[in-house]
C-alpha atoms as a PDB file:
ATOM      1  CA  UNK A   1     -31.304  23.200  17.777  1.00  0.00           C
ATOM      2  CA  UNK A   2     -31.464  19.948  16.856  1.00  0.00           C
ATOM      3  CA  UNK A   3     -30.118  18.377  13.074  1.00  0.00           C
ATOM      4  CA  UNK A   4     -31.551  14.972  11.436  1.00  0.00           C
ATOM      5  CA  UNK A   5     -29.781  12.063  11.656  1.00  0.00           C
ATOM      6  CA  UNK A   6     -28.325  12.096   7.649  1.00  0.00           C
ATOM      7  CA  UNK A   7     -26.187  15.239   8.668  1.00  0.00           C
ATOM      8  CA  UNK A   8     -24.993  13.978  11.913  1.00  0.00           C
ATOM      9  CA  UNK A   9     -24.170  10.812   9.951  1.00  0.00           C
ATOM     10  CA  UNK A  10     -23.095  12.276   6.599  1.00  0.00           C
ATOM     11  CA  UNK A  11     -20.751  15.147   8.512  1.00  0.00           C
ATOM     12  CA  UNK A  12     -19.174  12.010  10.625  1.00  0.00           C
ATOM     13  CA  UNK A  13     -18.659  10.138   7.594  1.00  0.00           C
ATOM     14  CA  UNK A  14     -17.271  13.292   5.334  1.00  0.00           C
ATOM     15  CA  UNK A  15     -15.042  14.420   8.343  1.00  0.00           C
ATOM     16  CA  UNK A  16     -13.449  10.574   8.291  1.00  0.00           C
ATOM     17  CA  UNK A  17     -12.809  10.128   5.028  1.00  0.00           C
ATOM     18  CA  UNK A  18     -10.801  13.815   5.360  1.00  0.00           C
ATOM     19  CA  UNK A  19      -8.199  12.384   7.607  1.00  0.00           C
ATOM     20  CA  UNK A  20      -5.040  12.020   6.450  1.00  0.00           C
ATOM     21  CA  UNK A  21      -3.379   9.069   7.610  1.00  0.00           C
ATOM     22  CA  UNK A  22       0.159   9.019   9.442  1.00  0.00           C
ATOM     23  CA  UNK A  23       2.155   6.518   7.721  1.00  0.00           C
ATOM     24  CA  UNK A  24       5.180   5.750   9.386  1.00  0.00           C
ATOM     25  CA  UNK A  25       8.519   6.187   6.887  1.00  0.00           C
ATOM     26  CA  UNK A  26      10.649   3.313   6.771  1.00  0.00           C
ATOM     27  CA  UNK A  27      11.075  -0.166   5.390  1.00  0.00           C
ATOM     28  CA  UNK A  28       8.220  -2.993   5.497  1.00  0.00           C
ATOM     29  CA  UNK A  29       8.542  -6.712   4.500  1.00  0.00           C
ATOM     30  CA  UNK A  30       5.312  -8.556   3.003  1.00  0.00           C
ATOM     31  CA  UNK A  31       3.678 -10.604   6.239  1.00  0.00           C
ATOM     32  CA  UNK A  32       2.548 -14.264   5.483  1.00  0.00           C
ATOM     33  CA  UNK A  33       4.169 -15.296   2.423  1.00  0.00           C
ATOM     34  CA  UNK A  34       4.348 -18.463   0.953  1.00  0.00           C
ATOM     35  CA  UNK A  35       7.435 -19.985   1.649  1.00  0.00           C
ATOM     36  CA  UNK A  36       8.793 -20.824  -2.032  1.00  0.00           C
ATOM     37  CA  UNK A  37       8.150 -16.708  -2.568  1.00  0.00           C
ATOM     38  CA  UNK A  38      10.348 -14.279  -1.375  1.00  0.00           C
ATOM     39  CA  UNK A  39       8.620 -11.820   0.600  1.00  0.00           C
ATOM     40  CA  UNK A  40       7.842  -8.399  -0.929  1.00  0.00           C
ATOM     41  CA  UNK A  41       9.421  -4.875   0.272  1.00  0.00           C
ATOM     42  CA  UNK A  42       8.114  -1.457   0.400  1.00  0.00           C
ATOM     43  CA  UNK A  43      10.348   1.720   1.632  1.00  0.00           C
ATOM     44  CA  UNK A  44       8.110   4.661   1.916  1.00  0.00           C
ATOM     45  CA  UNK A  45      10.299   7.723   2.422  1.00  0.00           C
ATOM     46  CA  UNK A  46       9.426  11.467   1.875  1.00  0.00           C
ATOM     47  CA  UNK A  47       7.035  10.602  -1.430  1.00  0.00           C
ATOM     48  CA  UNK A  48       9.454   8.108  -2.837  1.00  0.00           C
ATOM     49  CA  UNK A  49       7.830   4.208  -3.161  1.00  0.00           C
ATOM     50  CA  UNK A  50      10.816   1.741  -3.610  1.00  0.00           C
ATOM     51  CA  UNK A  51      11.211  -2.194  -2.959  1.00  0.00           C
ATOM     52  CA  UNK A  52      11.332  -5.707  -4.306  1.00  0.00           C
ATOM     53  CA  UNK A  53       7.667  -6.854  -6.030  1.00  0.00           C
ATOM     54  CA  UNK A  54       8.879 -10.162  -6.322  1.00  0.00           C
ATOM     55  CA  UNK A  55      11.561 -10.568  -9.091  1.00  0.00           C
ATOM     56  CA  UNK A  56      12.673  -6.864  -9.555  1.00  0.00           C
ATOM     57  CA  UNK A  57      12.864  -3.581  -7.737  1.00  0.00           C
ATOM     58  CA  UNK A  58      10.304  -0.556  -8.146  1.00  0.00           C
ATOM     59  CA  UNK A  59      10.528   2.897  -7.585  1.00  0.00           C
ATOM     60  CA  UNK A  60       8.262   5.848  -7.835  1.00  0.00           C
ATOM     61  CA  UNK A  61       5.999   8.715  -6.168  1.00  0.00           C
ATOM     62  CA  UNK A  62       3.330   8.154  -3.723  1.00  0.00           C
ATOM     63  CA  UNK A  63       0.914  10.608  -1.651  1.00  0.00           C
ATOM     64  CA  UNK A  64      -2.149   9.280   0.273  1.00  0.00           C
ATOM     65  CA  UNK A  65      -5.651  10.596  -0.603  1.00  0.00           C
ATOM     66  CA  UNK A  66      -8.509  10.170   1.446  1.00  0.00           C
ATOM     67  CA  UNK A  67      -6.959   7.098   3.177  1.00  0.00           C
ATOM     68  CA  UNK A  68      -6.158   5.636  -0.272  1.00  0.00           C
ATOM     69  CA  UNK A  69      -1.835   4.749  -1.150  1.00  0.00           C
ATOM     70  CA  UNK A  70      -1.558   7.210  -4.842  1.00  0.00           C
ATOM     71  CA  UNK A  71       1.443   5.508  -6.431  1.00  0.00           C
ATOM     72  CA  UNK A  72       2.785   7.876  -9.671  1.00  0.00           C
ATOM     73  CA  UNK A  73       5.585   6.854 -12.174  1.00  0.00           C
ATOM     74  CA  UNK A  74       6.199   3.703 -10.776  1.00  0.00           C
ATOM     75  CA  UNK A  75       9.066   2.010 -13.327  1.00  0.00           C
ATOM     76  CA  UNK A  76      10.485  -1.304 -12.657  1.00  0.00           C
ATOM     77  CA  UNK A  77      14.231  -2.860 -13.145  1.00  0.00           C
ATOM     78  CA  UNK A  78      13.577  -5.333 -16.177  1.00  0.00           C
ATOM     79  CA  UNK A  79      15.334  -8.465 -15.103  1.00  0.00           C
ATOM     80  CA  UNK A  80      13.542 -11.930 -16.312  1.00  0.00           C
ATOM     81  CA  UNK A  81      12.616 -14.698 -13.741  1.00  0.00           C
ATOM     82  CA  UNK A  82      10.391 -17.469 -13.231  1.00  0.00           C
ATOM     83  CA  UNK A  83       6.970 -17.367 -15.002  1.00  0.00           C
ATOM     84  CA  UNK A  84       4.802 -17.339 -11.673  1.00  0.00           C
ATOM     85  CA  UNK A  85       7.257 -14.614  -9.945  1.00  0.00           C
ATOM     86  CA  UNK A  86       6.748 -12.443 -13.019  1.00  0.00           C
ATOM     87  CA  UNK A  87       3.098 -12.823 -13.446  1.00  0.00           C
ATOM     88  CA  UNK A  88       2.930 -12.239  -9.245  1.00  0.00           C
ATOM     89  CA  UNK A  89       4.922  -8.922  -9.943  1.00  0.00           C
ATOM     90  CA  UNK A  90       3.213  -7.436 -12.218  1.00  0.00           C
ATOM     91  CA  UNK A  91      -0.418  -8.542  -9.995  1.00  0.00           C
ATOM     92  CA  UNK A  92       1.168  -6.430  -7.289  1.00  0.00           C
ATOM     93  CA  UNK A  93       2.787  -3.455  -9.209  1.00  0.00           C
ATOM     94  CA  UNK A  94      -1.245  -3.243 -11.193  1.00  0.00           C
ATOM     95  CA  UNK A  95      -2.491  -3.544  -7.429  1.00  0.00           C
ATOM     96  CA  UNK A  96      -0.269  -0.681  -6.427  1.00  0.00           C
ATOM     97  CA  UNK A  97      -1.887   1.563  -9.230  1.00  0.00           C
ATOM     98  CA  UNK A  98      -5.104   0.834  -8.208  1.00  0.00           C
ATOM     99  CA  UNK A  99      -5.247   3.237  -4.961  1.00  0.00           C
ATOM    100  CA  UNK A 100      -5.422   0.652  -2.492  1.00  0.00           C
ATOM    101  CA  UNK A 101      -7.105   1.812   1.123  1.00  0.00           C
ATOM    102  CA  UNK A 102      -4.110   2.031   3.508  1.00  0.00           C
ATOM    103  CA  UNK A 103      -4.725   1.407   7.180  1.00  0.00           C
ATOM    104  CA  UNK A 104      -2.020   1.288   9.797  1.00  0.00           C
ATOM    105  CA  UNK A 105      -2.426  -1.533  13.059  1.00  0.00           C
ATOM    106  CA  UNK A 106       0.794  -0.667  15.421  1.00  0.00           C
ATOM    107  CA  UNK A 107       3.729  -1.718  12.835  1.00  0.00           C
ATOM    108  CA  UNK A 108       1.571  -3.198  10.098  1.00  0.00           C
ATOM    109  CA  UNK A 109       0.773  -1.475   7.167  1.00  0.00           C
ATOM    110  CA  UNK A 110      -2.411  -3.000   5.241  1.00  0.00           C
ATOM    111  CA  UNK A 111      -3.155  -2.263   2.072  1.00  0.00           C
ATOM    112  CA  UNK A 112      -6.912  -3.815   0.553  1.00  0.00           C
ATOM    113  CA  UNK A 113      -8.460  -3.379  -2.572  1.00  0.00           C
ATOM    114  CA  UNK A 114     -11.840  -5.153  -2.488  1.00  0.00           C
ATOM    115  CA  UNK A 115     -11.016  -8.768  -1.898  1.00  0.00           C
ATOM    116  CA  UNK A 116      -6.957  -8.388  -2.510  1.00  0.00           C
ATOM    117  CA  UNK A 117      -5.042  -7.535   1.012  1.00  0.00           C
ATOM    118  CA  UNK A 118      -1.077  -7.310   1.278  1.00  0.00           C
ATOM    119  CA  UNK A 119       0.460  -7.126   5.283  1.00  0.00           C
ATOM    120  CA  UNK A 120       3.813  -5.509   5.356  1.00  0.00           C
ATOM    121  CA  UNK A 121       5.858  -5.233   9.228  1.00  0.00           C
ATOM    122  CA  UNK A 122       7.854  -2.355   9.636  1.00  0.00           C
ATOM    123  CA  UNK A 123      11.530  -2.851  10.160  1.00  0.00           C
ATOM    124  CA  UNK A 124      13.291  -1.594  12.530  1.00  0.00           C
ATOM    125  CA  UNK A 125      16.781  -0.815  10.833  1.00  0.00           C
END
């Protein structure tokens, strides 16, 4: 028996995107940062989200669906700083919302969201 191409293709495709990925707990630091910015932290551990986004630290849920980071009741410490840190905080926290596509290269986490991209490195503590 022989099937057409589309279901060959379209099972492939369906059975991909049902993966779940194996993201590695721990702590990552943001990869190629400019050097007047401090580099941005995620932990990941057991559903919990917390790190530094640039002036304060976040905290919330997070699950990963279909290959995409879910980030729920993220709330942020409220501290004031610098009007380019602030406005690159809240970029970051609205691009954690958005259900970025996670993908995992050895230690580096990548998260993308059409043409935004953030590189974390996973510490070793």
């Amino acid at each position: 028996m022989t099937f057409p191409r589309s279901i060959v293709f379209t099972t492939v495709a369906l059975l991909a995107a049902c993966q779940q990925i194996n993201l590695p707990q721990g702590h990552y630091q943001q990869l190629s940062v400019n050097p007047e910015q401090k580099p941005l932290h995620i932990a990941l551990q057991e559903g919990k989200l917390s790190g530094f986004t640039g002036c304060n630290n976040a905290m919330g849920n997070y699950h990963i669906d279909k290959g995409e980071l879910v980030v729920s009741q993220l709330a942020t410490t409220m501290m004031a700083c610098e009007p380019s840190a602030m406005d690159r905080e809240q970029a970051f926290n609205q691009f954690l919302q958005s259900r970025p596509k996670v993908t995992i290269e050895g230690n580096t986490l990548i998260l993308s969201k059409e043409a935004q991209q953030y590189s974390f490195n996973l510490q070793s503590d």
